[in-house]
C-alpha atoms as a PDB file:
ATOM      1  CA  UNK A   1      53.384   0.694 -22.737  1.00  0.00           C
ATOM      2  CA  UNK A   2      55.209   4.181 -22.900  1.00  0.00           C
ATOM      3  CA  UNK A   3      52.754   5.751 -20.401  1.00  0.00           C
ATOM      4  CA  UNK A   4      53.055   2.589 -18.234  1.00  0.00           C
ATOM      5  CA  UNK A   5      56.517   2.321 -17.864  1.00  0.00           C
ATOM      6  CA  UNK A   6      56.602   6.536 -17.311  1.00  0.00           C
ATOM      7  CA  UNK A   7      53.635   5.675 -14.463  1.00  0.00           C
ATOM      8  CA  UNK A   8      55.961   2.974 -13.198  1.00  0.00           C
ATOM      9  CA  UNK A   9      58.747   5.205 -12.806  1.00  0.00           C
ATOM     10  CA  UNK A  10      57.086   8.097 -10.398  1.00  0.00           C
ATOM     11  CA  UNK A  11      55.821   5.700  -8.502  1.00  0.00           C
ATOM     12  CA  UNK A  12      59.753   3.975  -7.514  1.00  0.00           C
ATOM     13  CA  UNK A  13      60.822   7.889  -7.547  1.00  0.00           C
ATOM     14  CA  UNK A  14      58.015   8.532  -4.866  1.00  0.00           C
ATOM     15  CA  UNK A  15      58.584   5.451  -2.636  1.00  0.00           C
ATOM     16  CA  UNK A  16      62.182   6.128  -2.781  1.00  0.00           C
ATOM     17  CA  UNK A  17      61.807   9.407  -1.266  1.00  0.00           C
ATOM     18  CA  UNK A  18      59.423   8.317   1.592  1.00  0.00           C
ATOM     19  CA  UNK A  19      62.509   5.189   2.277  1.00  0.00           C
ATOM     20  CA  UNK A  20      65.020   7.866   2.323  1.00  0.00           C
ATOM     21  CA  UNK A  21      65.572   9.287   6.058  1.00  0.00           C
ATOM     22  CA  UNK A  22      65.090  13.079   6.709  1.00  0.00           C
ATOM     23  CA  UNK A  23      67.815  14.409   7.489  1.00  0.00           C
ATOM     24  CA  UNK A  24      67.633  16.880  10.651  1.00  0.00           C
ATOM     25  CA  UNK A  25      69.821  19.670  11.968  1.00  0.00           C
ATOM     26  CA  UNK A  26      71.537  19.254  15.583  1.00  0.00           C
ATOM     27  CA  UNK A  27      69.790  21.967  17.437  1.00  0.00           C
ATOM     28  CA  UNK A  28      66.080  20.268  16.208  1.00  0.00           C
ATOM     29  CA  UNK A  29      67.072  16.989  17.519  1.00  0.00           C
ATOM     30  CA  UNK A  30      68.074  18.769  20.887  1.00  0.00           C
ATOM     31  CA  UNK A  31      64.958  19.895  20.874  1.00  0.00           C
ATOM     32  CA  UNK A  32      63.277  17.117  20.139  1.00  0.00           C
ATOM     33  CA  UNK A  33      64.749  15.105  22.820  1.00  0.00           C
ATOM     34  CA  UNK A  34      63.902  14.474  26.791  1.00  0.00           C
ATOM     35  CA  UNK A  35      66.427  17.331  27.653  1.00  0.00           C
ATOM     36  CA  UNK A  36      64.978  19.429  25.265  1.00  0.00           C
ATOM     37  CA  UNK A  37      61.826  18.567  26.512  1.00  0.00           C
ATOM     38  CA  UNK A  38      62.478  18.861  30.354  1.00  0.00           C
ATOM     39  CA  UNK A  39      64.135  22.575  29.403  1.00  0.00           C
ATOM     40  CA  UNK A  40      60.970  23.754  27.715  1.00  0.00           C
ATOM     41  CA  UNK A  41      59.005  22.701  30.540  1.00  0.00           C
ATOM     42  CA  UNK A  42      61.207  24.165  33.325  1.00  0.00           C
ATOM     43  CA  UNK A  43      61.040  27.352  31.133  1.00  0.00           C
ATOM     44  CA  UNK A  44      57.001  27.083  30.705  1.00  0.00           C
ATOM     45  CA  UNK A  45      56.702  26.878  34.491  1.00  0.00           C
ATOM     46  CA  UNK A  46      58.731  29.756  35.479  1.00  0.00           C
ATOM     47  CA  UNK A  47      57.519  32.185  33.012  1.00  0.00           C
ATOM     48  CA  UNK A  48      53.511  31.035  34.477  1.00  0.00           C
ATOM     49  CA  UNK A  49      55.102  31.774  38.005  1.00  0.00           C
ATOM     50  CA  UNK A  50      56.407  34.932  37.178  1.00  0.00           C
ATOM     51  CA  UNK A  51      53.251  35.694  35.255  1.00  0.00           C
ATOM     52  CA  UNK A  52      51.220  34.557  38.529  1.00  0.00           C
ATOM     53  CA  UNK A  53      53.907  37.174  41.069  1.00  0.00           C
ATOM     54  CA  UNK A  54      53.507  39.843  38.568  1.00  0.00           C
ATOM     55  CA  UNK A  55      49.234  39.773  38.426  1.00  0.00           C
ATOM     56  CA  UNK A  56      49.165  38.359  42.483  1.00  0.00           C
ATOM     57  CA  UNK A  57      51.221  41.826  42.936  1.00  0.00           C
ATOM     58  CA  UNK A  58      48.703  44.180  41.004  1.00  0.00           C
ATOM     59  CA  UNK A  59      45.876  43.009  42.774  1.00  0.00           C
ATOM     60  CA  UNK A  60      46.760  42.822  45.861  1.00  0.00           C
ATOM     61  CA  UNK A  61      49.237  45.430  46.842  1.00  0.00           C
ATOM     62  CA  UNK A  62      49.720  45.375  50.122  1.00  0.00           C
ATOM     63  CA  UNK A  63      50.397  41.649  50.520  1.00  0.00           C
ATOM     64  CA  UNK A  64      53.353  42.345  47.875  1.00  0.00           C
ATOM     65  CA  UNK A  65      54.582  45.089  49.677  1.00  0.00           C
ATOM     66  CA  UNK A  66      55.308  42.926  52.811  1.00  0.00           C
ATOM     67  CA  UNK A  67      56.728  40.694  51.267  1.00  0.00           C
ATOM     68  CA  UNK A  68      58.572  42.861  49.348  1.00  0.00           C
ATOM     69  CA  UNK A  69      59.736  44.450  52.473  1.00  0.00           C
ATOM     70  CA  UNK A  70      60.449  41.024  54.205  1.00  0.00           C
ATOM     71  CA  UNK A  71      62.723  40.135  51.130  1.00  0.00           C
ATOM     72  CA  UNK A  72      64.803  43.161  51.628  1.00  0.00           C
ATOM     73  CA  UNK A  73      65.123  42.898  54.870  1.00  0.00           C
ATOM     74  CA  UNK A  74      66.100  39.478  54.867  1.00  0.00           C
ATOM     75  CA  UNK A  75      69.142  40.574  52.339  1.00  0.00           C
ATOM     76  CA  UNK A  76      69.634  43.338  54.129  1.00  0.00           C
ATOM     77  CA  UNK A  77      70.694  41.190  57.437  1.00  0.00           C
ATOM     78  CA  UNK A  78      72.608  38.989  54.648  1.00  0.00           C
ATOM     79  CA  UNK A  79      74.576  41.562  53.783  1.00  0.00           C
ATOM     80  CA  UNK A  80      75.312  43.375  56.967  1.00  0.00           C
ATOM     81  CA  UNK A  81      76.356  40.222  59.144  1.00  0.00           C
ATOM     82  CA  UNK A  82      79.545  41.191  60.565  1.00  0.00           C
ATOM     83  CA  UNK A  83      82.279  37.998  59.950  1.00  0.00           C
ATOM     84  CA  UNK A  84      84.923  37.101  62.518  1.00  0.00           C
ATOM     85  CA  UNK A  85      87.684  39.897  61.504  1.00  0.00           C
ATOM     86  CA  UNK A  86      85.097  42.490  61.931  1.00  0.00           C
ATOM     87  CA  UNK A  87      85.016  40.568  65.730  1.00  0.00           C
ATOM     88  CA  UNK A  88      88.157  40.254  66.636  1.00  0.00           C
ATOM     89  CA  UNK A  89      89.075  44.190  65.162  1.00  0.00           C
ATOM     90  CA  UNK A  90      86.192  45.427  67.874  1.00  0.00           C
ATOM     91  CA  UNK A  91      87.476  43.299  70.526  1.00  0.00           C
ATOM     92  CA  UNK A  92      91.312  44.864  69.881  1.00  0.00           C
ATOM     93  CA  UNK A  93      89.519  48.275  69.353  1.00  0.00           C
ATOM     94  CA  UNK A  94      87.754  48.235  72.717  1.00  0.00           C
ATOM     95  CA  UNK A  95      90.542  46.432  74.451  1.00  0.00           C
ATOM     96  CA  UNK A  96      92.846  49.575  73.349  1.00  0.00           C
ATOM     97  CA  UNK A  97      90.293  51.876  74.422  1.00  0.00           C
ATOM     98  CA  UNK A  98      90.300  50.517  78.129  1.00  0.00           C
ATOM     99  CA  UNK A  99      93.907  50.258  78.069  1.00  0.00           C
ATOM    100  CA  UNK A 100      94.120  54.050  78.197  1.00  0.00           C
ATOM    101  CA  UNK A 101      92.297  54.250  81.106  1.00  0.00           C
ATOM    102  CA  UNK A 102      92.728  54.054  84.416  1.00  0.00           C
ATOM    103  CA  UNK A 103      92.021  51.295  86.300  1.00  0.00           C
ATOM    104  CA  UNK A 104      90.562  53.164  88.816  1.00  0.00           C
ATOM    105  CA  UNK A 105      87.778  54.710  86.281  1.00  0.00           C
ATOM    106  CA  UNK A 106      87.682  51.875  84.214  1.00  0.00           C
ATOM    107  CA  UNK A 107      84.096  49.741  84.248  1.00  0.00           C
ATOM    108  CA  UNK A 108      84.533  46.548  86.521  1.00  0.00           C
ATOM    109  CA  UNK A 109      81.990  44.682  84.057  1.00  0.00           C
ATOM    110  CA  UNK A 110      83.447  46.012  80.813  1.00  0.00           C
ATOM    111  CA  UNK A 111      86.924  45.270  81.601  1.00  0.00           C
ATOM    112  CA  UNK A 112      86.300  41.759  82.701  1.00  0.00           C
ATOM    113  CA  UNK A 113      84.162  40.904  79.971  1.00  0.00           C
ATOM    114  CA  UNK A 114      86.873  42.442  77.360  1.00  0.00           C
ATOM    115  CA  UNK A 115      89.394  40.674  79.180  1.00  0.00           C
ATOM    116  CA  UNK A 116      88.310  37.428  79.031  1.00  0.00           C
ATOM    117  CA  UNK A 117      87.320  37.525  75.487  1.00  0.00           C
ATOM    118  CA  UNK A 118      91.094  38.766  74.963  1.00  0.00           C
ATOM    119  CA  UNK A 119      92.480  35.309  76.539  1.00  0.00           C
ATOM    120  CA  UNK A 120      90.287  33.161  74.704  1.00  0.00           C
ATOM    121  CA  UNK A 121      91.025  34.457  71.565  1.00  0.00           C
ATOM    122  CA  UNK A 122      94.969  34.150  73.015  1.00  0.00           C
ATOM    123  CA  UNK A 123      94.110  30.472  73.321  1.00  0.00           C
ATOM    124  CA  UNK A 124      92.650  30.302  70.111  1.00  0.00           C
ATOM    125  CA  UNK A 125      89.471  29.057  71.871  1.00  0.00           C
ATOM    126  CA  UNK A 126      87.414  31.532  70.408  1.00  0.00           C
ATOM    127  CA  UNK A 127      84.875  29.972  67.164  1.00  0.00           C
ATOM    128  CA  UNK A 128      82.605  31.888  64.773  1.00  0.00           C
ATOM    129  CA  UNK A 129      79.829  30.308  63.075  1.00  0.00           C
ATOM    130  CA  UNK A 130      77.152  31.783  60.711  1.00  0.00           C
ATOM    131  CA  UNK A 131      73.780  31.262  60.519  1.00  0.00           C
ATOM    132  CA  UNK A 132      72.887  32.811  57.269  1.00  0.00           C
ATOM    133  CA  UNK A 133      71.146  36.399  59.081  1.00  0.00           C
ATOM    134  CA  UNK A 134      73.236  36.786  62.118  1.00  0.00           C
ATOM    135  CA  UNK A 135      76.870  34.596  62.808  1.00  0.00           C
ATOM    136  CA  UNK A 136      77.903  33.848  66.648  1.00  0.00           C
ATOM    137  CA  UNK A 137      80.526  33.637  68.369  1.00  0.00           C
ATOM    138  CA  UNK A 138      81.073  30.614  71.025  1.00  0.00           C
ATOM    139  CA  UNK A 139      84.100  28.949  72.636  1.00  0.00           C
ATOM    140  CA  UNK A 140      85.414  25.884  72.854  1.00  0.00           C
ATOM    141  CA  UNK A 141      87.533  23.329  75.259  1.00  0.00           C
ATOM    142  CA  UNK A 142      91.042  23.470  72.772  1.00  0.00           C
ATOM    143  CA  UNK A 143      92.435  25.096  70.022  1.00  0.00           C
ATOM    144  CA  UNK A 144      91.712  24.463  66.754  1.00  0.00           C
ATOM    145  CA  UNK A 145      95.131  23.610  65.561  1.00  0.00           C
ATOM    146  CA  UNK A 146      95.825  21.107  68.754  1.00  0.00           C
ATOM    147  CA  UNK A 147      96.976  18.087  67.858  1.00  0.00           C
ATOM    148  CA  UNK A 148      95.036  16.524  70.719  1.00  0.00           C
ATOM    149  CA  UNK A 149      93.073  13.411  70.763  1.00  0.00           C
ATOM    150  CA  UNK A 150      90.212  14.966  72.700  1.00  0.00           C
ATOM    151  CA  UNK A 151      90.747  18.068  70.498  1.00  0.00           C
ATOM    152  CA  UNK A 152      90.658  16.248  67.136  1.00  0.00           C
ATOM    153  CA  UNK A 153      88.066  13.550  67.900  1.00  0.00           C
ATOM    154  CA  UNK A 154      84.237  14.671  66.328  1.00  0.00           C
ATOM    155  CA  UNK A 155      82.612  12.877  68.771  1.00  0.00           C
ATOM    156  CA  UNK A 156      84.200  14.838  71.526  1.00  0.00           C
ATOM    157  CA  UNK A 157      83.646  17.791  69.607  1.00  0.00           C
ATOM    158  CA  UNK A 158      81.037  20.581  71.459  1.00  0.00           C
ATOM    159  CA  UNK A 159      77.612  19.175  70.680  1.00  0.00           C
ATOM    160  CA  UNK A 160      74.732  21.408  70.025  1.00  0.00           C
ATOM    161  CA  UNK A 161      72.699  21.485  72.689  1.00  0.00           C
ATOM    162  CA  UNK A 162      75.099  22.860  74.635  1.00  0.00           C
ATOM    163  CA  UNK A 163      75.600  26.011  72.484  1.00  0.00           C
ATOM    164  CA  UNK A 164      73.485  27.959  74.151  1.00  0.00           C
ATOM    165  CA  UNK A 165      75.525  27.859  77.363  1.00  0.00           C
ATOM    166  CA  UNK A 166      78.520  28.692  75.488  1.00  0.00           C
ATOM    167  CA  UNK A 167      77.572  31.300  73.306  1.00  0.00           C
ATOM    168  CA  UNK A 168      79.629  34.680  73.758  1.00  0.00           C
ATOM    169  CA  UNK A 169      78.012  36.989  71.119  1.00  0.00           C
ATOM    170  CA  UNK A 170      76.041  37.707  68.695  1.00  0.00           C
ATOM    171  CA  UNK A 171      76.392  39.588  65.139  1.00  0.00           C
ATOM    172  CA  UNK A 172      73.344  41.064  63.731  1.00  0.00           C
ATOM    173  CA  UNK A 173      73.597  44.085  61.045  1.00  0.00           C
ATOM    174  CA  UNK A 174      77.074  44.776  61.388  1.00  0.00           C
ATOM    175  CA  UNK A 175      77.233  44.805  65.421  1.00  0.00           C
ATOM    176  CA  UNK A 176      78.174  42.783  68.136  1.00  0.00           C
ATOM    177  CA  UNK A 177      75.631  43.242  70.252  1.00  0.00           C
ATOM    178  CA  UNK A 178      76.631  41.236  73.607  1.00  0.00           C
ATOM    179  CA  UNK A 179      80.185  43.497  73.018  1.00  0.00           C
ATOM    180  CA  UNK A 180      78.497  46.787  72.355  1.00  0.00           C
ATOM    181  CA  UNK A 181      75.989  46.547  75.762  1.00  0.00           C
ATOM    182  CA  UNK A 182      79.285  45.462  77.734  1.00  0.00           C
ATOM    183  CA  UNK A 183      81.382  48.573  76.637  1.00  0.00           C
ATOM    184  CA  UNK A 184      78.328  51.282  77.577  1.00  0.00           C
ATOM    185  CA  UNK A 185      80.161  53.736  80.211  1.00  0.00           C
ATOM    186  CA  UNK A 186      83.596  51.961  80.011  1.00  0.00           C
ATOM    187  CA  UNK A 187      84.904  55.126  81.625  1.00  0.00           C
ATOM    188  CA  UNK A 188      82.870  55.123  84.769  1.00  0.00           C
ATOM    189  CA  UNK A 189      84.148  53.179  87.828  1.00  0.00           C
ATOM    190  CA  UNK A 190      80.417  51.949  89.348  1.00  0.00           C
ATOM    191  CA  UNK A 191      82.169  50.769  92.786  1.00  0.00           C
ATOM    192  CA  UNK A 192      83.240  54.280  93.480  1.00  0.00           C
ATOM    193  CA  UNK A 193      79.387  55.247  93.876  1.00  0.00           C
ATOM    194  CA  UNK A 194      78.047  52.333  95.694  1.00  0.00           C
ATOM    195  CA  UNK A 195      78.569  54.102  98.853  1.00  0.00           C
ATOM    196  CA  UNK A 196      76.775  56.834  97.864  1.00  0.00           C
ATOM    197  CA  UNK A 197      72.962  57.202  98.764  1.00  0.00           C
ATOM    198  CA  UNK A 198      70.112  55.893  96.421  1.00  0.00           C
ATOM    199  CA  UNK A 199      69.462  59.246  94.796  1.00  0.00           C
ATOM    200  CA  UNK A 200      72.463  59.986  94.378  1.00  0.00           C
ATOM    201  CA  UNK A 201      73.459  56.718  92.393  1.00  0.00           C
ATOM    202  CA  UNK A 202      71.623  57.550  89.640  1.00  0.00           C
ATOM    203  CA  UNK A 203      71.817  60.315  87.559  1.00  0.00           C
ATOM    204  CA  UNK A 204      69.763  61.834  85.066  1.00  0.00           C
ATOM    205  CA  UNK A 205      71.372  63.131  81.644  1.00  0.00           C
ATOM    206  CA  UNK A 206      70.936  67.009  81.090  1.00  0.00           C
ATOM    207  CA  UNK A 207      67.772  68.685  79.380  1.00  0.00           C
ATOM    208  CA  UNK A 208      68.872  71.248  76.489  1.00  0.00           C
ATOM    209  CA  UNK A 209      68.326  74.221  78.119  1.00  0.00           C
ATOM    210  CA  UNK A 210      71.163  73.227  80.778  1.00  0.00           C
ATOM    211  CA  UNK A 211      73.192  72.644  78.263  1.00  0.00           C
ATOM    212  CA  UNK A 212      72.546  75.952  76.285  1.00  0.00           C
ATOM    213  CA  UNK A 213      73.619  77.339  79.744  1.00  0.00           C
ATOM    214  CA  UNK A 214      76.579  75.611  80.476  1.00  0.00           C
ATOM    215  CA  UNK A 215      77.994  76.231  76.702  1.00  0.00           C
ATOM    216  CA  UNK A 216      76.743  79.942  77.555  1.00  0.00           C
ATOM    217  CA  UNK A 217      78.782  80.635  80.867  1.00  0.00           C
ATOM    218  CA  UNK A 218      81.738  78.334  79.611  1.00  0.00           C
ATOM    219  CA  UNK A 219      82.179  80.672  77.125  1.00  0.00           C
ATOM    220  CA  UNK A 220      81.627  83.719  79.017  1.00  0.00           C
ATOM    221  CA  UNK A 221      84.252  82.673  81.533  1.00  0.00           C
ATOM    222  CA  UNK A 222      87.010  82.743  78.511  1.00  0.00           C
ATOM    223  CA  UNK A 223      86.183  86.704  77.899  1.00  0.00           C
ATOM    224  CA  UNK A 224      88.070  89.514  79.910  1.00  0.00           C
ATOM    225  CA  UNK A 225      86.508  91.585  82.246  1.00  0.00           C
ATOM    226  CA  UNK A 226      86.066  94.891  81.252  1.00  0.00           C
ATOM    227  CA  UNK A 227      85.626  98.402  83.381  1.00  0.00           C
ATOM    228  CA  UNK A 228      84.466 101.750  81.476  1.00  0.00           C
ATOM    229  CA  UNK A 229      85.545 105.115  83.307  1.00  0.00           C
ATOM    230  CA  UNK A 230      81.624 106.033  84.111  1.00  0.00           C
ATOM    231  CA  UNK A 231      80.984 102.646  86.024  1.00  0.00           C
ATOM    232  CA  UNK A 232      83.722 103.709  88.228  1.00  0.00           C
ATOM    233  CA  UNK A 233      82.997 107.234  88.796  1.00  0.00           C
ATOM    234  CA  UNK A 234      79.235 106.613  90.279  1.00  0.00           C
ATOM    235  CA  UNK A 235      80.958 103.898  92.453  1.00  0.00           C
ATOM    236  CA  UNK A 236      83.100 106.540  93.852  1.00  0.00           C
ATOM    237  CA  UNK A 237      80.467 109.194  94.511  1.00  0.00           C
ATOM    238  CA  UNK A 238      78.370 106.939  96.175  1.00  0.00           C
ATOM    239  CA  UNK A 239      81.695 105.626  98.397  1.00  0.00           C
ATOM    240  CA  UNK A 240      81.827 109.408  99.613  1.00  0.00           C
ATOM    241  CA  UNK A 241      78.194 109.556 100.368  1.00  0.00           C
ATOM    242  CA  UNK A 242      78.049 106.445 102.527  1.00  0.00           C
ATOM    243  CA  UNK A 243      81.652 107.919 104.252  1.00  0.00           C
ATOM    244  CA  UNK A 244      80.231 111.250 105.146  1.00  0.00           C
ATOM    245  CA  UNK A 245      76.513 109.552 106.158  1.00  0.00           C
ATOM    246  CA  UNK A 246      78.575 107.659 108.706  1.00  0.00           C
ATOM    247  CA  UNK A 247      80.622 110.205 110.103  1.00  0.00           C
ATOM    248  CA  UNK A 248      77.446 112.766 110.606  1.00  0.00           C
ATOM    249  CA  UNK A 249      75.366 109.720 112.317  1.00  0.00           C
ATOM    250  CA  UNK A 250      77.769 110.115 115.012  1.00  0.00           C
ATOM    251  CA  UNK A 251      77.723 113.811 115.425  1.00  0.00           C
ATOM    252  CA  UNK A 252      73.885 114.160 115.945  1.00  0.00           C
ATOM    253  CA  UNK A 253      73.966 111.748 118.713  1.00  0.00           C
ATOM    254  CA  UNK A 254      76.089 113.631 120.422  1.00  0.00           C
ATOM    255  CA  UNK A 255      74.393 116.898 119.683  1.00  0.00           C
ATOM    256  CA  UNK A 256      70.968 114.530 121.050  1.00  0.00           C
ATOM    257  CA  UNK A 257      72.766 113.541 124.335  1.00  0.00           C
ATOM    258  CA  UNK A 258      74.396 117.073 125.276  1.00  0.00           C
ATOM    259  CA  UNK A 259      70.334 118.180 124.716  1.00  0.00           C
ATOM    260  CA  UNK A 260      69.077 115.619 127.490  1.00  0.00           C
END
């Protein structure tokens, strides 16, 4: 009965234990649920990518490389695209630089493309817009802050396909580009040649040689001219030579005629 009741016992011990629940930290039931789950699968997949980029890379070189390359490049542009300060400080920079000028040397082209960059942006017509690589610059019928119905209404708003025609410049690694071709000989006044004739319209920049030469005699014309005593003294010999070779030339023909 002893050895029963002892039996009887370890067995009520043993199923109480298996009743009981288990009880489980917080980070294992994280685990073991469908967030858990999704993480460790998110985390499987990009450690097989990277495993994939990393052996795609040793065996073929050259196709990493470009790409490589591409990717860089790509940031590159990200990083150099000039923002709509950096436009309107060039426009006020060039603007300036005309505005010392002339306007009899200044570029016809330049200054009316400056110009009329310099009244839209007056007019607060002028709109940036970036496009991840480059950003453009565009205009548009009113000013932003008009309280206008046409001005404020979406619909009216400058629709996209006719960007193109309205497009003023564009940034790529840190330029302006349409700006920058506009400005090129600012200083030259083209009308004053058009008279001129056809070869003499164009002209050909200097080789280096010419310009060795120019630097050369530019700086010989700043030294003083110099005279040493012996230069002078042949000079004056020879002056008496050539004085009494002309005054015996005469002499003999006489001596000649008085002969015949």
């Amino acid at each position: 009965m002893a050895s029963l009741r002892v039996a009887r016992r370890m067995f009520c011990a043993a199923a109480e234990t298996a009743a009981a629940p288990v009880t489980s930290s917080r980070w294992e039931r994280l685990k073991n649920s469908k967030a858990g789950s999704w993480c460790r699968g998110l985390v499987s997949d990009y450690k097989e990518a990277c495993r994939e980029v990393v052996v795609g890379s040793w065996e073929r070189p050259v196709k990493a490389s470009v790409y490589a390359a591409l990717l860089g490049g790509a940031w590159a542009c990200f990083y150099t695209k000039p923002d709509r300060s950096s436009f309107d400080t060039t426009l006020l920079e060039f603007s300036n630089q005309l505005g010392l000028l002339s306007p009899w040397i200044r570029n016809g082209t330049s200054d009316g493309h400056v110009q009329s960059l310099v009244k839209l942006r007056n007019e607060g017509r002028l709109r940036h817009a970036s496009l991840g690589l480059l950003s453009l610059v565009y205009s548009a019928d009113y000013d932003a802050d008009a309280t206008l119905y046409e001005a404020q209404c979406s619909n009216l708003s400058v629709r996209w396909r006719e960007l193109p025609q309205r497009i003023l410049d564009v940034g790529f690694i840190g330029r302006w580009w349409v700006l920058d071709s506009k400005m090129k000989n600012f200083d030259v006044n083209e009308d004053e040649f058009k008279n001129l004739p056809a070869h003499m319209q164009a002209t050909s920049p200097p080789g280096v040689q010419e310009v060795e030469r120019s630097e050369r005699l530019h700086k010989e014309s700043w030294l003083a001219l110099t005279m040493e005593e012996e230069e002078k003294e042949p000079n004056a010999v020879d002056r008496k030579e050539e004085s009494v070779s002309e005054e015996s030339q005469p002499q003999a023909l006489k001596e000649e005629q008085t002969q015949a």
